[in-house]
C-alpha atoms as a PDB file:
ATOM      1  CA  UNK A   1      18.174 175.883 130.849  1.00  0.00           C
ATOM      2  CA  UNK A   2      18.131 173.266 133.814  1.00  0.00           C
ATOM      3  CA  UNK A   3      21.539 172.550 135.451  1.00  0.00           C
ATOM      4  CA  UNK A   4      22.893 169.225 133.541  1.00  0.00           C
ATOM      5  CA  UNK A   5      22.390 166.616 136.750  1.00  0.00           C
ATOM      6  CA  UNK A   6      25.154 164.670 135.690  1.00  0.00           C
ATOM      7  CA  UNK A   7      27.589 167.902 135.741  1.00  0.00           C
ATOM      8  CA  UNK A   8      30.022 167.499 139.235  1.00  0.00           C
ATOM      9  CA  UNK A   9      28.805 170.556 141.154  1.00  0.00           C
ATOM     10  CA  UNK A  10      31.522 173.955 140.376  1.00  0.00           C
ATOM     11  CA  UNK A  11      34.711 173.887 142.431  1.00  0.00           C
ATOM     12  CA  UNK A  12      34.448 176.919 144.728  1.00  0.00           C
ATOM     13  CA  UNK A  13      36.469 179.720 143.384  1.00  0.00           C
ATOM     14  CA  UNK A  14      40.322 179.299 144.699  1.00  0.00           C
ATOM     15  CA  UNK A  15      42.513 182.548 145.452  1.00  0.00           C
ATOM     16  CA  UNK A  16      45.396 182.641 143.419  1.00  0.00           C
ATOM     17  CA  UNK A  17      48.470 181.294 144.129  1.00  0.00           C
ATOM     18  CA  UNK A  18      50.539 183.890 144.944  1.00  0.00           C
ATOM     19  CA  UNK A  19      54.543 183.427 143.854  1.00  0.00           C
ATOM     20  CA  UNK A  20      57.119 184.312 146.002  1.00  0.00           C
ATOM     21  CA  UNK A  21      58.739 187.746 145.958  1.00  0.00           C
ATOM     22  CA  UNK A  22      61.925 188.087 144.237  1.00  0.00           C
ATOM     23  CA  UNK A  23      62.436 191.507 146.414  1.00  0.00           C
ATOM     24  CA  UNK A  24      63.473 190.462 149.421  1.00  0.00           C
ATOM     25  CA  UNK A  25      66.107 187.667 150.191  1.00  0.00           C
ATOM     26  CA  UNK A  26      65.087 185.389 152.986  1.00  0.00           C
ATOM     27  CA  UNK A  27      68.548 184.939 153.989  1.00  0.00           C
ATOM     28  CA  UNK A  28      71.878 185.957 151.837  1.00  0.00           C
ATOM     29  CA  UNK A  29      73.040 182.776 151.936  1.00  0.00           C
ATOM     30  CA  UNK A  30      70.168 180.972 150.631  1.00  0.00           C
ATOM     31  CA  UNK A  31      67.114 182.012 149.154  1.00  0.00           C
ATOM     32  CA  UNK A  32      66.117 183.637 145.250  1.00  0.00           C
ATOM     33  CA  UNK A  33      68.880 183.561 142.668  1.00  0.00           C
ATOM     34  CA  UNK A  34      67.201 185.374 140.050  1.00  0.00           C
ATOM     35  CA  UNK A  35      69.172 188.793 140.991  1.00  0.00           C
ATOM     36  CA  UNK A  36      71.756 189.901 142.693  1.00  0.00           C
ATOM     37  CA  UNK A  37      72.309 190.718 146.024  1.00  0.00           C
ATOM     38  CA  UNK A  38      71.267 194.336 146.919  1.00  0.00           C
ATOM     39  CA  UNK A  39      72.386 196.611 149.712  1.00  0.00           C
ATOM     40  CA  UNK A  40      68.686 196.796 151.169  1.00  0.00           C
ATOM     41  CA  UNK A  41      69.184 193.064 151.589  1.00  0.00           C
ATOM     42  CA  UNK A  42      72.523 193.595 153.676  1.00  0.00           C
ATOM     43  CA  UNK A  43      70.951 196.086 155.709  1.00  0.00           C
ATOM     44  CA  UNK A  44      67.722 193.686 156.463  1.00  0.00           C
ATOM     45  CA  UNK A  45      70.424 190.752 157.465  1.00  0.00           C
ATOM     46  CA  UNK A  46      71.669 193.232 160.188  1.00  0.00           C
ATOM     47  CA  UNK A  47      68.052 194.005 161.222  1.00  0.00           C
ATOM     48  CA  UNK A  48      67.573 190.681 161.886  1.00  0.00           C
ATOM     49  CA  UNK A  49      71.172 189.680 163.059  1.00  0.00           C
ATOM     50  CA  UNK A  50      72.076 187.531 160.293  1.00  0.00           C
ATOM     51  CA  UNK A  51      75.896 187.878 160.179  1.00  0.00           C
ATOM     52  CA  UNK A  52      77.676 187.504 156.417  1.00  0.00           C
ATOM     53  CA  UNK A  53      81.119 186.706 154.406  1.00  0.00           C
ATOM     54  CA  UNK A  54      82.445 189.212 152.241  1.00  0.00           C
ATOM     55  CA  UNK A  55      85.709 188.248 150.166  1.00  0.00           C
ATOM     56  CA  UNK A  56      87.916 189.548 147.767  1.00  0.00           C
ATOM     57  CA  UNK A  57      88.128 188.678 144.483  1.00  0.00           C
ATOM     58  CA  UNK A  58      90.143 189.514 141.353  1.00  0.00           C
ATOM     59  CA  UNK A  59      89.478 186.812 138.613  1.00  0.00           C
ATOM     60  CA  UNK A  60      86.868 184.821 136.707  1.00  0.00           C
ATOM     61  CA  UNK A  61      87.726 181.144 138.272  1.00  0.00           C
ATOM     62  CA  UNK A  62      87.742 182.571 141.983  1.00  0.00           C
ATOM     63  CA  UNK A  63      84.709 185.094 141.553  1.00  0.00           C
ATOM     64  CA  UNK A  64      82.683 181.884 140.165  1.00  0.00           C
ATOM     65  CA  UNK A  65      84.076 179.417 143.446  1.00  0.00           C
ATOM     66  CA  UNK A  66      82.770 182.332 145.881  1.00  0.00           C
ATOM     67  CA  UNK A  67      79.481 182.654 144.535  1.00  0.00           C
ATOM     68  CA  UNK A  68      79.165 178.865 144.300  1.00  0.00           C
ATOM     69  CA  UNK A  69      79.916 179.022 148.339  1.00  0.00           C
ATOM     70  CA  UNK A  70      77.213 181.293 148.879  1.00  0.00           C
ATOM     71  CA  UNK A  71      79.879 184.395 149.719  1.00  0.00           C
ATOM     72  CA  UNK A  72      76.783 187.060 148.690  1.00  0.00           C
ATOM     73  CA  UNK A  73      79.248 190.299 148.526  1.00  0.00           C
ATOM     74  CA  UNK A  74      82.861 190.631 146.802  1.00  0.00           C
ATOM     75  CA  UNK A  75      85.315 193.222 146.829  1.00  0.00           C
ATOM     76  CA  UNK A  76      87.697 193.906 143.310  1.00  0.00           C
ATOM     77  CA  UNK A  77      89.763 195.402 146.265  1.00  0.00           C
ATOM     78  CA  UNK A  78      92.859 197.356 145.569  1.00  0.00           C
ATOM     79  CA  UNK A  79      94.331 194.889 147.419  1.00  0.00           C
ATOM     80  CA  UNK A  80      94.699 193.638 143.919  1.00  0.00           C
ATOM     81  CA  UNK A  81      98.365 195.630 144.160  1.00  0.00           C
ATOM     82  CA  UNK A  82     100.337 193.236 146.506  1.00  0.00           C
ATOM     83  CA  UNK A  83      98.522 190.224 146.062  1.00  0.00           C
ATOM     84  CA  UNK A  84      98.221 190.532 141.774  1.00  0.00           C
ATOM     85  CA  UNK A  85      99.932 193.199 140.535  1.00  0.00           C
ATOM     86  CA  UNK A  86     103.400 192.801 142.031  1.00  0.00           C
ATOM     87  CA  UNK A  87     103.343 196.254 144.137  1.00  0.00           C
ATOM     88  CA  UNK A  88     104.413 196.519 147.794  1.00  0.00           C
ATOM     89  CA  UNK A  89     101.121 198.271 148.536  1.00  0.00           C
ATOM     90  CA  UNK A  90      97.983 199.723 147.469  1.00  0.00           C
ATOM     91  CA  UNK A  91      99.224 202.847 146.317  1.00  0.00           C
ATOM     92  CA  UNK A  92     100.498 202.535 142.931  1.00  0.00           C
ATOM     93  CA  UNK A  93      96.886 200.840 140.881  1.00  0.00           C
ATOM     94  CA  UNK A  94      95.113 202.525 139.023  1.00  0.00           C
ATOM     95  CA  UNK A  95      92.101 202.863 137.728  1.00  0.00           C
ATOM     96  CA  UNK A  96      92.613 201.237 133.993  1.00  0.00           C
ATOM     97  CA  UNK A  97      94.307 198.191 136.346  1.00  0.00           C
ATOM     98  CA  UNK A  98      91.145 197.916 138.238  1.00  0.00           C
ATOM     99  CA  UNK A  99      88.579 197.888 135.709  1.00  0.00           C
ATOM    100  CA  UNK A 100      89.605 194.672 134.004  1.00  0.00           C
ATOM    101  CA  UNK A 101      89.276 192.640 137.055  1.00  0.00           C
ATOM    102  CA  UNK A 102      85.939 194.569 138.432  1.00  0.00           C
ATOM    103  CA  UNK A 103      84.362 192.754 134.413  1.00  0.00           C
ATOM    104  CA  UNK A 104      85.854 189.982 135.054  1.00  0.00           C
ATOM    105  CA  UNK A 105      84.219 189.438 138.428  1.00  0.00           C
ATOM    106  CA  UNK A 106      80.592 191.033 137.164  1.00  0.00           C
ATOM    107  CA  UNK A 107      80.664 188.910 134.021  1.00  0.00           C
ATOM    108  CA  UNK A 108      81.168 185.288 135.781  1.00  0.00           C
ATOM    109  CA  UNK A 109      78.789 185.804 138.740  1.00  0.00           C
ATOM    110  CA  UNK A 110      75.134 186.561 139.010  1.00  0.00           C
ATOM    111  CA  UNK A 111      73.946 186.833 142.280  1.00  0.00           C
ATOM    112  CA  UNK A 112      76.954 188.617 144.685  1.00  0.00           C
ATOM    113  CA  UNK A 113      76.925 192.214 144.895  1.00  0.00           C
ATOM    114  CA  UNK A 114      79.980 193.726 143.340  1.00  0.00           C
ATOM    115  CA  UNK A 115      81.833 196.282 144.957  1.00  0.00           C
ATOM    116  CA  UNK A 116      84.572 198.140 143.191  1.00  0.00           C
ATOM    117  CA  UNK A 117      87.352 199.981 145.312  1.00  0.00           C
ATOM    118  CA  UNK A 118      88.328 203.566 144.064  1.00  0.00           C
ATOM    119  CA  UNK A 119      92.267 203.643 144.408  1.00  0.00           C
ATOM    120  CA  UNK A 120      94.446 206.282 145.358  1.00  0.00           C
ATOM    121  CA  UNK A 121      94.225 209.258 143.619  1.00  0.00           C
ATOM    122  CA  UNK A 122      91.431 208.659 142.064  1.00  0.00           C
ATOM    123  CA  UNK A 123      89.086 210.287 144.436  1.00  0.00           C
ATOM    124  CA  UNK A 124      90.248 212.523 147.485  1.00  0.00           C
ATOM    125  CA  UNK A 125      90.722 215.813 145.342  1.00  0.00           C
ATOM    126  CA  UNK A 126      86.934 216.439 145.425  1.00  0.00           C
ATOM    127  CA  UNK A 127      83.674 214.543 145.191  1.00  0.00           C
ATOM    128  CA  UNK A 128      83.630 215.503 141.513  1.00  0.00           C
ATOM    129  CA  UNK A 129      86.840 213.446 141.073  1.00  0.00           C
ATOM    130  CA  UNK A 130      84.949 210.805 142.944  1.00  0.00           C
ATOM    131  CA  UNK A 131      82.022 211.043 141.172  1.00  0.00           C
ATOM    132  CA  UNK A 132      83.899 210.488 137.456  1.00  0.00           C
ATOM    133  CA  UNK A 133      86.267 207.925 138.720  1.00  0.00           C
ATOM    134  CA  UNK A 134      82.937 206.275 140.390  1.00  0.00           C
ATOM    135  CA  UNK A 135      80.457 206.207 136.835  1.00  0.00           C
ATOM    136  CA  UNK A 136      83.759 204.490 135.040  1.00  0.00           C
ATOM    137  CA  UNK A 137      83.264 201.158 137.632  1.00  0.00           C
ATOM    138  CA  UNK A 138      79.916 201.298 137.322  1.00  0.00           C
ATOM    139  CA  UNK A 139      79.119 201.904 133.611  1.00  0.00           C
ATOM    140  CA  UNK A 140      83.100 200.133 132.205  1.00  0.00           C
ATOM    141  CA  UNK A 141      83.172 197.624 135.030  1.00  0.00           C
ATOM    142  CA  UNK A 142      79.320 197.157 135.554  1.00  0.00           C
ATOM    143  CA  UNK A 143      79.708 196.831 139.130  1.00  0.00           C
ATOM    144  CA  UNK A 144      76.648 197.624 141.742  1.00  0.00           C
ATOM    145  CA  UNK A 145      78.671 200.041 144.499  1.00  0.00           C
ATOM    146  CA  UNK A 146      82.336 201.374 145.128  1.00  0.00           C
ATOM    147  CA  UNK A 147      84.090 201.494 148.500  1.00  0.00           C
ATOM    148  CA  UNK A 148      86.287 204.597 149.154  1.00  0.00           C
ATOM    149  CA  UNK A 149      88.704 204.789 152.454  1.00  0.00           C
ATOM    150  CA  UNK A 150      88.309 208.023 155.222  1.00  0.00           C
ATOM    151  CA  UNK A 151      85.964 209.373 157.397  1.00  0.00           C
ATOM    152  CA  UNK A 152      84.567 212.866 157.885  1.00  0.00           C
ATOM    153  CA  UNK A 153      86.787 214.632 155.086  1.00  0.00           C
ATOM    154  CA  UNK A 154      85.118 211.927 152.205  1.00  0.00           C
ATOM    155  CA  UNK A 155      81.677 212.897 153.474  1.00  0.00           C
ATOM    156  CA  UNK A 156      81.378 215.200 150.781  1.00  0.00           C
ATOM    157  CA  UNK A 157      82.298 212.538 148.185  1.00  0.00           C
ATOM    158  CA  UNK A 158      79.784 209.900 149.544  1.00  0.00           C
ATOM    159  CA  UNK A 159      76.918 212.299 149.556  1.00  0.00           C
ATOM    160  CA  UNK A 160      77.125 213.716 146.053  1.00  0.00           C
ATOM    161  CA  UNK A 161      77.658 209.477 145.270  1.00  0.00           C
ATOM    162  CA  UNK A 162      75.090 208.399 146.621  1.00  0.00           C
ATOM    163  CA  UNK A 163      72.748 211.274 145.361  1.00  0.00           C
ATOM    164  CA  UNK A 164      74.116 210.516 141.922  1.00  0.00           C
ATOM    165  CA  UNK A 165      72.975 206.962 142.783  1.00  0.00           C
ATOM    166  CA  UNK A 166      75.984 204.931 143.413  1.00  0.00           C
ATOM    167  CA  UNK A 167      75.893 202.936 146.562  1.00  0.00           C
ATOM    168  CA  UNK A 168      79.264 203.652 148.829  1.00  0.00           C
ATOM    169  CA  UNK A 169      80.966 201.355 151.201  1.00  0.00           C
ATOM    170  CA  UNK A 170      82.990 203.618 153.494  1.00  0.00           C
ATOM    171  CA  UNK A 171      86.090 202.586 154.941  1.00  0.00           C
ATOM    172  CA  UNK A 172      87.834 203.823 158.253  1.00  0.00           C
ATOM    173  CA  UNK A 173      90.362 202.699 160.606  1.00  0.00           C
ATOM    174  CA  UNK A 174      93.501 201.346 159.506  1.00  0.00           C
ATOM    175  CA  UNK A 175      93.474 202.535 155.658  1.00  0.00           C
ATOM    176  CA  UNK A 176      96.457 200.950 153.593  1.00  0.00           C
ATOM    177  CA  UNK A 177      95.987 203.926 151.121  1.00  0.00           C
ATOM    178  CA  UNK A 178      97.160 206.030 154.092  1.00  0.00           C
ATOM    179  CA  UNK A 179     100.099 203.933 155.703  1.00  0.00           C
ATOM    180  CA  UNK A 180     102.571 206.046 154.879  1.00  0.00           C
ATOM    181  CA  UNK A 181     101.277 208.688 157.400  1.00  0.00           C
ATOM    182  CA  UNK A 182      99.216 206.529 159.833  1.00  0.00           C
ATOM    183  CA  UNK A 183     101.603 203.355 159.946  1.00  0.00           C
ATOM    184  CA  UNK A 184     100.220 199.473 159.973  1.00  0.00           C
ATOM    185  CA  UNK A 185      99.021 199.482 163.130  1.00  0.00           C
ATOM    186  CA  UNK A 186      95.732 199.269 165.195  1.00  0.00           C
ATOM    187  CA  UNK A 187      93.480 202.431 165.173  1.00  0.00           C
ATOM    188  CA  UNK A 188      91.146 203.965 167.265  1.00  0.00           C
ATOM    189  CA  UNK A 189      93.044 203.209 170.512  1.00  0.00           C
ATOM    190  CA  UNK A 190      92.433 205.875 173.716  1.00  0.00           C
ATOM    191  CA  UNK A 191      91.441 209.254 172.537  1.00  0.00           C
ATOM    192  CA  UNK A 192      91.033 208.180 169.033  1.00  0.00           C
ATOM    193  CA  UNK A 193      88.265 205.809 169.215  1.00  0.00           C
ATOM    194  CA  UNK A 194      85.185 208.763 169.706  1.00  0.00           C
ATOM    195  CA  UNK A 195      87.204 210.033 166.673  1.00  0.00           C
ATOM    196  CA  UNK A 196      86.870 206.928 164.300  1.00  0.00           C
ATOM    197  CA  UNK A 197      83.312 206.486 165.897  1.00  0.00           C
ATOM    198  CA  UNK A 198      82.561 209.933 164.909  1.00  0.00           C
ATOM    199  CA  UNK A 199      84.140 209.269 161.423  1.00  0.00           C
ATOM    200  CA  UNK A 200      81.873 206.174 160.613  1.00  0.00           C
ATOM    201  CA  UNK A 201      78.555 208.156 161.675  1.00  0.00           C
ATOM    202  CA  UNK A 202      79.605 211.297 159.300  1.00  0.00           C
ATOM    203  CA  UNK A 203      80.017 208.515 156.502  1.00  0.00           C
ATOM    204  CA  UNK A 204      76.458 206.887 157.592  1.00  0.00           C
ATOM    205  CA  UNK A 205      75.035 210.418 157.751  1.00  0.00           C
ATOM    206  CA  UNK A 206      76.283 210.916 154.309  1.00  0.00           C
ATOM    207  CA  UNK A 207      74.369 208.149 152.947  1.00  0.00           C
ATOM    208  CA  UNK A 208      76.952 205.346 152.719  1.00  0.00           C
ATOM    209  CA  UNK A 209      74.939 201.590 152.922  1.00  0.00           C
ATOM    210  CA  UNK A 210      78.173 199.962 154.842  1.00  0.00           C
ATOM    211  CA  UNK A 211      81.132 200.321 156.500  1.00  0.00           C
ATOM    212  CA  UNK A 212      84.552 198.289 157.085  1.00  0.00           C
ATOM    213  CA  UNK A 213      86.011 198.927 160.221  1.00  0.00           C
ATOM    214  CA  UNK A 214      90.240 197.480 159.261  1.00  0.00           C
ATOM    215  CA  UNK A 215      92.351 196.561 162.428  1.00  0.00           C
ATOM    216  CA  UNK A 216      89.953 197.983 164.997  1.00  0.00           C
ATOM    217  CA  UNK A 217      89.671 196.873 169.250  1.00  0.00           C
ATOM    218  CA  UNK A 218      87.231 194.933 169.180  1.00  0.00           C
ATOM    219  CA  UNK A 219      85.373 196.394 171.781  1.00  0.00           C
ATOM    220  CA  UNK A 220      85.037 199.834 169.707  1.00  0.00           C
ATOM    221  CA  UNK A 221      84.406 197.936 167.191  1.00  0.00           C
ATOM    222  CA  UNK A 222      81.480 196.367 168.928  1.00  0.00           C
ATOM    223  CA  UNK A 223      80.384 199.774 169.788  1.00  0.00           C
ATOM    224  CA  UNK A 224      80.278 201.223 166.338  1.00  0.00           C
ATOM    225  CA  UNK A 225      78.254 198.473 165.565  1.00  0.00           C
ATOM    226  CA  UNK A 226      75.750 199.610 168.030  1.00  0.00           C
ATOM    227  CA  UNK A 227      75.719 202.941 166.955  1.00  0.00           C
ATOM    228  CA  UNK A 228      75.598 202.622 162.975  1.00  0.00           C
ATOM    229  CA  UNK A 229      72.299 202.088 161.584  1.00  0.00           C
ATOM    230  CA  UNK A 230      74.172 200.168 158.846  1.00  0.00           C
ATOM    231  CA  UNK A 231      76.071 197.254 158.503  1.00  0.00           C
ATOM    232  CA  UNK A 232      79.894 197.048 159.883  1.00  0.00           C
ATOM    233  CA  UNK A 233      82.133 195.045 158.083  1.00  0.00           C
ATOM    234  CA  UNK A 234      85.365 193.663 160.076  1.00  0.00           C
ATOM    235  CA  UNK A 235      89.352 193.044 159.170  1.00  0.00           C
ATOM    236  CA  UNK A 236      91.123 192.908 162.369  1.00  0.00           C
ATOM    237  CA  UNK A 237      87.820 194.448 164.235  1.00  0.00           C
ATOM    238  CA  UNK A 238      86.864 191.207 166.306  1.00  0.00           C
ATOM    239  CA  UNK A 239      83.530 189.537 166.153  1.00  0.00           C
ATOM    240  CA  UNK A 240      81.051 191.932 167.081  1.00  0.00           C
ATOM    241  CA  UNK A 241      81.309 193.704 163.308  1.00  0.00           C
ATOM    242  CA  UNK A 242      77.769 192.860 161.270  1.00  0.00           C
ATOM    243  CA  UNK A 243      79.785 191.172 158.565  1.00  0.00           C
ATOM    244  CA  UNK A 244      83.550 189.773 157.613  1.00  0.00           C
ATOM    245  CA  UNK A 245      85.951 190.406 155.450  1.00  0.00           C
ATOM    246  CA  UNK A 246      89.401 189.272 154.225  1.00  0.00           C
ATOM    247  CA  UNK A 247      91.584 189.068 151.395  1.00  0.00           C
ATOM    248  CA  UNK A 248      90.985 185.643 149.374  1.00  0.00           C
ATOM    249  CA  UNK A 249      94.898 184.982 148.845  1.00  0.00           C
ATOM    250  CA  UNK A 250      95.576 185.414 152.542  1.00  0.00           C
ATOM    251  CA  UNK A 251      92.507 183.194 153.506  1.00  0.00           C
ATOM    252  CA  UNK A 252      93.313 180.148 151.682  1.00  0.00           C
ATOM    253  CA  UNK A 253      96.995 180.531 152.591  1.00  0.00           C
ATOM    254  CA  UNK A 254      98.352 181.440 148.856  1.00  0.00           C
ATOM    255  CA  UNK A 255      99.911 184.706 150.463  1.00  0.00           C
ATOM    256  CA  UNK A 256     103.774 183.874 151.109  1.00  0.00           C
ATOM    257  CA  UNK A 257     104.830 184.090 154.524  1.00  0.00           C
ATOM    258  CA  UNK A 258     103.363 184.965 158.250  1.00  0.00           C
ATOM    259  CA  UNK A 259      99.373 185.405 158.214  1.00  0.00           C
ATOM    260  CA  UNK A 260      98.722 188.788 159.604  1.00  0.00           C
ATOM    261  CA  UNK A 261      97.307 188.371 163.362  1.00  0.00           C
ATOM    262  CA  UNK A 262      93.397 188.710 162.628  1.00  0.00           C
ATOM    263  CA  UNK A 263      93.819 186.286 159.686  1.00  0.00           C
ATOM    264  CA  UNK A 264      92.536 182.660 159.740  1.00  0.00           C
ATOM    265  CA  UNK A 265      94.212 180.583 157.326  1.00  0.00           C
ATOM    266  CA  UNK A 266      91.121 178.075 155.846  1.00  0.00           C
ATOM    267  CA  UNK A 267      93.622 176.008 153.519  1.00  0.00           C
ATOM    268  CA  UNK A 268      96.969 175.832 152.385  1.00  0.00           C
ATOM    269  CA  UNK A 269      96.966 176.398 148.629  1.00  0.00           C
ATOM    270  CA  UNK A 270     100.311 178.001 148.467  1.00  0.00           C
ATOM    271  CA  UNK A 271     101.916 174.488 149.362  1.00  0.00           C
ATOM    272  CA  UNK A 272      99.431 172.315 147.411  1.00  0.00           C
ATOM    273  CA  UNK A 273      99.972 174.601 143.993  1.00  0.00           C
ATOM    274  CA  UNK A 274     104.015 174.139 145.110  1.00  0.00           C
ATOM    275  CA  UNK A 275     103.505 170.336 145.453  1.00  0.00           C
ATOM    276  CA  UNK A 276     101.526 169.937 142.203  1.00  0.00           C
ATOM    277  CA  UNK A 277     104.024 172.060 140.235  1.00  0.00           C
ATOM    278  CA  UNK A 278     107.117 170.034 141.649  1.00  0.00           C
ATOM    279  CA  UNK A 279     104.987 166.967 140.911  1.00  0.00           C
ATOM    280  CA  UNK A 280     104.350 168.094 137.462  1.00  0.00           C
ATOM    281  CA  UNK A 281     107.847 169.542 136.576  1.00  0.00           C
ATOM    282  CA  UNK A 282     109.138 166.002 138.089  1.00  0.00           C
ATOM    283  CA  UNK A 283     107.198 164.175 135.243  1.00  0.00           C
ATOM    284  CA  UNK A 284     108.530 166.331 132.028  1.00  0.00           C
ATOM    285  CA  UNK A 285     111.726 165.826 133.239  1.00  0.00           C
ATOM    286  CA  UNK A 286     111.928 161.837 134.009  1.00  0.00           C
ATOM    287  CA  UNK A 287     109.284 161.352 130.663  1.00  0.00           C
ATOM    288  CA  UNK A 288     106.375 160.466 132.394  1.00  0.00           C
ATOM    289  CA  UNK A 289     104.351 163.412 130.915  1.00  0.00           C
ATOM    290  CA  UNK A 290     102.588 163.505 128.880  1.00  0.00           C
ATOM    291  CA  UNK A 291     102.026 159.830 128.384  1.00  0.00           C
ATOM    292  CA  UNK A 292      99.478 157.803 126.188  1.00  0.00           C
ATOM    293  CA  UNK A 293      96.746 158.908 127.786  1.00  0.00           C
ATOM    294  CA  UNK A 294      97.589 162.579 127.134  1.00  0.00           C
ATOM    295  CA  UNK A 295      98.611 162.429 123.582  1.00  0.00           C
ATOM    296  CA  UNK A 296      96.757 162.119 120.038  1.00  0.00           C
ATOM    297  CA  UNK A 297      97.283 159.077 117.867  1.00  0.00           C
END
């Protein structure tokens, strides 16, 4: 049959459109937001030198304001002790305390990576202890890695992790778990710093995807930085770490008190929350609450 000369001539043939990868994230703060954050995407923003936020986070309402600020990692941090629990440190929580607040956190985000911190006790005896204490946050909590503080001696516990296929954050430097024999103060000063250099490589050789360098100089700090393949994440380690981390409370200025030295204080919620409940407990008591407005006729 003829061609039809009224018939438009055929379109040449036009490649597919091809979609956009969900696999890698252009940037951690921006980017997909059909998945989570995951560590291969931390340790392509150190490749290429894209610094990151990681906070704390214990609850539902602040998990959801984090991830609505683009914060792309948070830590259910232990740290949950003297800023939730009512302890004086880190020592006393426990798992079962933990796990409430790691599904709280997973159920009201969806694109952060959740880390869960293993608490004291719950995972120096051996890396078997570790391992058991480890499945619970993953498989109760349904969060994506753990964090665990120490150096060479937890080695053994991040490689038989991470073979099991949990990502581990590692942890060295000042570790509150340990104050009671190392003291609140700086670490890695003088001799000690090839020490806590060589205790960050062990945990990198052992497979761990990141590690938080607490109340560091900030020149070693710097210098791990250098040496680790993988990300650094500062507390008190100066501004040469890959990434940044601080407790939530003591960021928006809820924690009572002086701010620790390496903290910035970004608001002052502690003294709004006063002023609204003085403001509120000021209205019950001269009648002006609730009024019309707040009542049912």
């Amino acid at each position: 049959m003829s061609p039809d000369p009224l018939s438009p001539d055929p379109l040449p043939e036009q490649p597919m459109p091809q979609q956009k990868s969900t696999d890698q994230l252009p940037s951690l703060y921006g980017g997909v937001v059909s998945r989570r954050v995951h560590i291969r995407d931390l340790q392509a923003a150190k490749d290429r030198g894209e610094r990151w936020a990681m906070l704390t986070s214990y609850d539902m309402l602040t998990a959801g304001i984090f991830e609505a600020a683009g914060i792309p990692v948070l830590l259910v941090g232990d740290s949950a002790g003297n800023n939730v629990l009512g302890y004086s440190t880190t020592v006393p929580v426990t798992v079962d305390e933990l796990l409430p607040m790691v599904r709280a956190v997973v159920r009201s985000t969806s694109r952060p990576l959740i880390v869960a911190d293993l608490p004291f006790g719950s995972f120096q005896g051996s890396p078997e202890q570790a391992l058991t204490t480890a499945v619970r946050f993953l498989k109760e909590g349904g969060a994506q890695a753990v964090k665990l503080e120490g150096g060479r001696r937890m080695a053994p516990q991040v490689e038989l992790l991470v073979s099991s296929g949990i990502p581990v954050m590692g942890h060295v430097g000042l570790t509150p778990q340990s104050e009671n024999v190392t003291g609140l103060r700086v670490q890695g000063r003088g001799e000690a710093a090839d020490v806590l250099l060589d205790d960050a490589l062990a945990l990198q050789a052992a497979g761990a995807f990141a590690v938080v360098l607490e109340a560091v100089p900030a020149d070693l700090a710097e210098r791990v930085t250098k040496e680790l393949d993988i990300p650094t994440i500062g507390i008190g380690a100066g501004a040469g770490c890959d990434a940044q981390v601080l407790v939530w409370t003591d960021m928006a200025g809820l924690t009572p008190g002086k701010p620790l030295t390496f903290v910035k204080q970004y608001a002052d919620l502690r003294g709004i929350l006063t002023d609204a409940t003085t403001a509120y407990a000021d209205d019950v008591r001269e009648g002006r609450f609730p009024g019309p407005g707040h009542s049912f006729s």
